[in-house]
N, C-alpha and C. Protein backbone atom coordinates (compact mmCIF):
# COMPACT_ATOMS: atom_id res chain seq x y z
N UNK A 1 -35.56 -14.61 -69.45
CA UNK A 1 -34.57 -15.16 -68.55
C UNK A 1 -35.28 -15.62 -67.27
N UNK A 2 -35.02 -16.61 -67.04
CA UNK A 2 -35.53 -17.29 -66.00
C UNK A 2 -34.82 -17.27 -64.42
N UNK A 3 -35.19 -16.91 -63.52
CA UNK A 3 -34.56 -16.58 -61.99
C UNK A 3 -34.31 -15.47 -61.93
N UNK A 4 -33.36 -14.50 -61.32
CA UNK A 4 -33.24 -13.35 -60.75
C UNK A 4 -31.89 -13.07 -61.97
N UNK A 5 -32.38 -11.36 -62.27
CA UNK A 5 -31.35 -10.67 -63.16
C UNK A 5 -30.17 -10.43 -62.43
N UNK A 6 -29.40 -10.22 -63.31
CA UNK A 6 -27.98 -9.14 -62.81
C UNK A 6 -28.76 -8.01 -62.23
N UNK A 7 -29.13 -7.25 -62.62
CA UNK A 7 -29.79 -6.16 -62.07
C UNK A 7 -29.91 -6.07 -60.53
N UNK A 8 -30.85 -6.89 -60.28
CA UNK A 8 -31.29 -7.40 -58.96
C UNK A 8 -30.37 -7.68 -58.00
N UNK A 9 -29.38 -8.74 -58.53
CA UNK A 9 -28.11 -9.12 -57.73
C UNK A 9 -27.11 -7.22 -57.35
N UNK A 10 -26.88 -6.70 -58.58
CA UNK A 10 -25.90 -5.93 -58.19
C UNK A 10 -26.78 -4.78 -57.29
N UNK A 11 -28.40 -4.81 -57.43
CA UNK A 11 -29.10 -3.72 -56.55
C UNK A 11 -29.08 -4.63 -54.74
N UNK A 12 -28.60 -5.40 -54.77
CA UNK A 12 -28.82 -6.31 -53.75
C UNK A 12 -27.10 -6.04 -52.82
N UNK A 13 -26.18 -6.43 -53.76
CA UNK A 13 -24.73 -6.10 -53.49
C UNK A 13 -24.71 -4.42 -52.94
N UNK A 14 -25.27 -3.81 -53.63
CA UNK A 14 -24.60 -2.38 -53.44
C UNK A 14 -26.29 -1.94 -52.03
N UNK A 15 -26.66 -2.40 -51.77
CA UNK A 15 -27.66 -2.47 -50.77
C UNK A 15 -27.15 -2.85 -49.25
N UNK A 16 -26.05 -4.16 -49.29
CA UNK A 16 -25.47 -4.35 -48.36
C UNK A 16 -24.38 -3.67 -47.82
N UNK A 17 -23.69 -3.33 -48.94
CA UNK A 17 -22.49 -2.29 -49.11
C UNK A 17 -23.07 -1.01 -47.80
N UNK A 18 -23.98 -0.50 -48.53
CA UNK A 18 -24.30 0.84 -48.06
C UNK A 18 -25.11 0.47 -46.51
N UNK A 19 -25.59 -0.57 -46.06
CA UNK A 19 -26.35 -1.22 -45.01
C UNK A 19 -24.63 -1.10 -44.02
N UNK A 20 -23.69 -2.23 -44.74
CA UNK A 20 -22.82 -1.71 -44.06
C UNK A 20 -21.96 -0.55 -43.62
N UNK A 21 -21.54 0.31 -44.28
CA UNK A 21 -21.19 1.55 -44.31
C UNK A 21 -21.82 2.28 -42.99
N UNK A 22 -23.53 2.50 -42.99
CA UNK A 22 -24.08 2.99 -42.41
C UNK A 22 -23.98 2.70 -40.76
N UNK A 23 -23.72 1.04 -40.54
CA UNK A 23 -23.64 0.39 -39.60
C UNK A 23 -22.43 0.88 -38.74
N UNK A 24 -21.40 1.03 -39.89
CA UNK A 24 -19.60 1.47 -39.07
C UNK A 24 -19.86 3.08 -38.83
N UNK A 25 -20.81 3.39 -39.68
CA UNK A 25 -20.66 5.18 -39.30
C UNK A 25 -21.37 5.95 -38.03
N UNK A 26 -22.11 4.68 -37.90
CA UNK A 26 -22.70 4.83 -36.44
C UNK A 26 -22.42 4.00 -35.54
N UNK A 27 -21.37 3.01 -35.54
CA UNK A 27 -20.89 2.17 -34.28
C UNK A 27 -19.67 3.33 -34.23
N UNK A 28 -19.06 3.48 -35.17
CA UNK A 28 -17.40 4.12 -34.63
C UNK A 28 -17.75 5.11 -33.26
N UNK A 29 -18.73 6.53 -33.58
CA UNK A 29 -18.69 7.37 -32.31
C UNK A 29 -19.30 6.48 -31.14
N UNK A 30 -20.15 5.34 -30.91
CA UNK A 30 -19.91 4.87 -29.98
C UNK A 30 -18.76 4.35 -29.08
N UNK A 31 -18.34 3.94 -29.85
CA UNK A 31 -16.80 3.06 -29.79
C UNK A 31 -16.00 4.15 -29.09
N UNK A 32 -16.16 5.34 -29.87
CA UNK A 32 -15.23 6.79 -28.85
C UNK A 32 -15.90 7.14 -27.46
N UNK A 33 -17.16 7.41 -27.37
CA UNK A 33 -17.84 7.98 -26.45
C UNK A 33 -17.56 6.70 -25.37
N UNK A 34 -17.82 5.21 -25.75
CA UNK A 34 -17.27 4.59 -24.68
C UNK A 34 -16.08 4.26 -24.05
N UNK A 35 -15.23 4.65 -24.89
CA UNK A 35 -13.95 4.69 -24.27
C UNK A 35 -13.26 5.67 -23.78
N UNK A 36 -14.07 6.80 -24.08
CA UNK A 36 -13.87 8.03 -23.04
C UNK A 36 -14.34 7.94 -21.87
N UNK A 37 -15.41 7.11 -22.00
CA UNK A 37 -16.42 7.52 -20.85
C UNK A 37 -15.26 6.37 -19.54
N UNK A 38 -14.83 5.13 -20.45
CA UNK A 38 -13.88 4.42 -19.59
C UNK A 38 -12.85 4.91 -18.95
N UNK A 39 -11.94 5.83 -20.11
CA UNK A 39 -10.97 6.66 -19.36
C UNK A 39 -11.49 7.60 -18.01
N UNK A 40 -12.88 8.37 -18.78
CA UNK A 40 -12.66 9.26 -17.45
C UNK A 40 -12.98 8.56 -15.67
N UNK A 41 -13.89 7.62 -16.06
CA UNK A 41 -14.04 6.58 -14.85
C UNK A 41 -12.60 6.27 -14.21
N UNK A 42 -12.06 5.18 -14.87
CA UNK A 42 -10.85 5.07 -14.10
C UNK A 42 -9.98 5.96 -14.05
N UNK A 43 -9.85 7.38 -14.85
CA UNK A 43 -8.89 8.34 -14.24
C UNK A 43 -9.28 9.02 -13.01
N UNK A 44 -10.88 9.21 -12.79
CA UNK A 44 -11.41 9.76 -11.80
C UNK A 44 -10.95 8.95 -10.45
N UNK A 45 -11.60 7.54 -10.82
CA UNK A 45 -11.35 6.79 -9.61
C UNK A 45 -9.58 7.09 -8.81
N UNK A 46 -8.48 6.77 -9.75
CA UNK A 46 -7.36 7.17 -9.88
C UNK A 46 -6.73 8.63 -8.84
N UNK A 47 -7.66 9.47 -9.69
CA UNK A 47 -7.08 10.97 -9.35
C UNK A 47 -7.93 10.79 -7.80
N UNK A 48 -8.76 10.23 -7.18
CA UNK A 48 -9.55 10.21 -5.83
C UNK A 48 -8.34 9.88 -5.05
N UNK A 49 -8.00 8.59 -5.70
CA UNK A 49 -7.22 7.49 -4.67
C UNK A 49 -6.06 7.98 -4.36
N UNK A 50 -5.04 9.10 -5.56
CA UNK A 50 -4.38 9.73 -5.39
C UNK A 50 -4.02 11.06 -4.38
N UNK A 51 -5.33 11.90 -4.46
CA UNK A 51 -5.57 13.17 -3.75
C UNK A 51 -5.92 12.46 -2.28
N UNK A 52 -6.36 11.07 -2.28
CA UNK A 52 -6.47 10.66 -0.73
C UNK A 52 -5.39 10.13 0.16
N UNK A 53 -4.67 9.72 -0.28
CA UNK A 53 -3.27 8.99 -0.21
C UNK A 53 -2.05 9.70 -0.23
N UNK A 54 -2.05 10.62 -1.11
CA UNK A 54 -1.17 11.29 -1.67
C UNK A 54 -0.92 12.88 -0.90
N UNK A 55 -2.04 13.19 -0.44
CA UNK A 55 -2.21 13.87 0.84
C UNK A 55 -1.42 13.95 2.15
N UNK A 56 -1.17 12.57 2.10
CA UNK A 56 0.34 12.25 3.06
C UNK A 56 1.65 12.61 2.60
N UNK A 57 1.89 12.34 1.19
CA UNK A 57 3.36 12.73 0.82
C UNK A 57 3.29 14.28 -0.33
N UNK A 58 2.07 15.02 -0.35
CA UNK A 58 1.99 16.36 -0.79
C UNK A 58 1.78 16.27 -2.00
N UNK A 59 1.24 15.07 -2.57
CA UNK A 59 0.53 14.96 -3.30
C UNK A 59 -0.48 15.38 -3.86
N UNK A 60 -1.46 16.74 -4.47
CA UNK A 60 -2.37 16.74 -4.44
C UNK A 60 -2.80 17.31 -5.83
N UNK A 61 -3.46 16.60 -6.41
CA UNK A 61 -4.02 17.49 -7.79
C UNK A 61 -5.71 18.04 -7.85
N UNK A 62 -5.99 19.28 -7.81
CA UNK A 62 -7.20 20.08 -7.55
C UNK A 62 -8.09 19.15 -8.17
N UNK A 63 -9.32 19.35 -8.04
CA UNK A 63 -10.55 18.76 -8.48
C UNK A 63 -10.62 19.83 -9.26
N UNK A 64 -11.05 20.47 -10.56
CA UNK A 64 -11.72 21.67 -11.14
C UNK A 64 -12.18 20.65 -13.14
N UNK A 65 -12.41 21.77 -13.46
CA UNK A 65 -13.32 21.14 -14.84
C UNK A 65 -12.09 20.93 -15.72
N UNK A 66 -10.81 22.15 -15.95
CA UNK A 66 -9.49 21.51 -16.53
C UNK A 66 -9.04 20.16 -16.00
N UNK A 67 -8.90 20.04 -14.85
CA UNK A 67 -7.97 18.59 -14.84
C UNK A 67 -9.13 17.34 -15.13
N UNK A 68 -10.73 17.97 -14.49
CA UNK A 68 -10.81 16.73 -15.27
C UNK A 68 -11.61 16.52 -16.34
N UNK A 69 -11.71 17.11 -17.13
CA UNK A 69 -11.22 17.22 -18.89
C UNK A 69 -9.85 16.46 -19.13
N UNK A 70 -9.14 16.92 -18.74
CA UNK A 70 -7.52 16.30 -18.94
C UNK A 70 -7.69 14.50 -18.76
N UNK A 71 -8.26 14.73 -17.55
CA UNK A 71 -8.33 12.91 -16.90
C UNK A 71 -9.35 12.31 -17.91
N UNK A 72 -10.28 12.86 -18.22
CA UNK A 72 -11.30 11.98 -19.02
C UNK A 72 -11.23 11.90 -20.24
N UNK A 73 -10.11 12.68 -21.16
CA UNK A 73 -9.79 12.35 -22.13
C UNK A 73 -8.48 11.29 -22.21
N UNK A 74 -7.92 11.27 -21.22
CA UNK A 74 -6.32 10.79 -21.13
C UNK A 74 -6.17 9.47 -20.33
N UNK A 75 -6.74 9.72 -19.30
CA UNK A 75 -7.24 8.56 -18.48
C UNK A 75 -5.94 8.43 -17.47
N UNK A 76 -5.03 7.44 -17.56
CA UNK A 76 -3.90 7.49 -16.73
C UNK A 76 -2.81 8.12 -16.94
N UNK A 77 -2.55 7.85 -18.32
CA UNK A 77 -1.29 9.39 -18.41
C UNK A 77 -1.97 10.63 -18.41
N UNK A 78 -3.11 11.25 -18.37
CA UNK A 78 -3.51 12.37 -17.93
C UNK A 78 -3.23 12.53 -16.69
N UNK A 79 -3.03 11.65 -15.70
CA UNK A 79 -2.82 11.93 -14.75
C UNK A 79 -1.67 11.92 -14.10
N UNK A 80 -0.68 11.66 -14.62
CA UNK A 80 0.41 11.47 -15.16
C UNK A 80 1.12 13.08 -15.64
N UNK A 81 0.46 13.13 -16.32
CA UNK A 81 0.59 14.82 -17.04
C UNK A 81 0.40 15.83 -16.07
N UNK A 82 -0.81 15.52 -15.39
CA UNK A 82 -0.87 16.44 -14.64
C UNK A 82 0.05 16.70 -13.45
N UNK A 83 0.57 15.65 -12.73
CA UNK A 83 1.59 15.21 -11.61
C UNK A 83 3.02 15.89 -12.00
N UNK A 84 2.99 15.87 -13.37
CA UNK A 84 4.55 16.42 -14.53
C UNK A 84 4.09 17.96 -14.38
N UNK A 85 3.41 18.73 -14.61
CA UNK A 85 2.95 19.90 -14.75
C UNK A 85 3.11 20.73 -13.59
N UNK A 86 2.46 20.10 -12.94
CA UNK A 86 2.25 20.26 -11.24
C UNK A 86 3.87 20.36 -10.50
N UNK A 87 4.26 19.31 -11.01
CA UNK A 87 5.68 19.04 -10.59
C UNK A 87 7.23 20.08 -11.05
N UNK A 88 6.85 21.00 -12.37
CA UNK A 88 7.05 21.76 -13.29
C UNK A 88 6.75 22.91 -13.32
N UNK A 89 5.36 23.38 -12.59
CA UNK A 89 5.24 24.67 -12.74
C UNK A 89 5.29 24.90 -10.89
């Protein structure tokens, strides 16, 4: 047989397959880690502008490692949550 086998082709197909696979299994946790890392940025920035401002009308949500865990997973309704909580307990 003359040119390239089946063989070849389907070792070629299932080569890309798995090239891709590999590609999504290591972009996806980026994809998380950066959009956490986005939330906690702008919740931080957020929860600053809040505790500075907010200071005037008794506003204030603590700085500690819970809330911001909370903020950097949640981002604006974390902070949000926390204002409800706060507001609640």
């Amino acid at each position: 047989m003359d040119g390239i086998g089946i063989n070849i082709i389907i070792a070629y197909a299932v080569g890309l397959i798995l090239l891709y696979l590999l590609g999504w299994v290591l972009l996806v946790p980026i994809k998380i880690v950066w959009r956490l890392l986005y939330n906690g940025i702008i919740g931080g920035i957020i929860l600053i502008i809040l505790n500075f401002i907010g200071g005037y009308f008794g506003l204030h949500i603590p700085l500690n490692p819970i809330s911001a865990l909370i903020v950097g997973f949640l981002g604006v309704p974390g902070i949000i949550l926390l204002l409800l909580l706060q507001h609640l307990l």
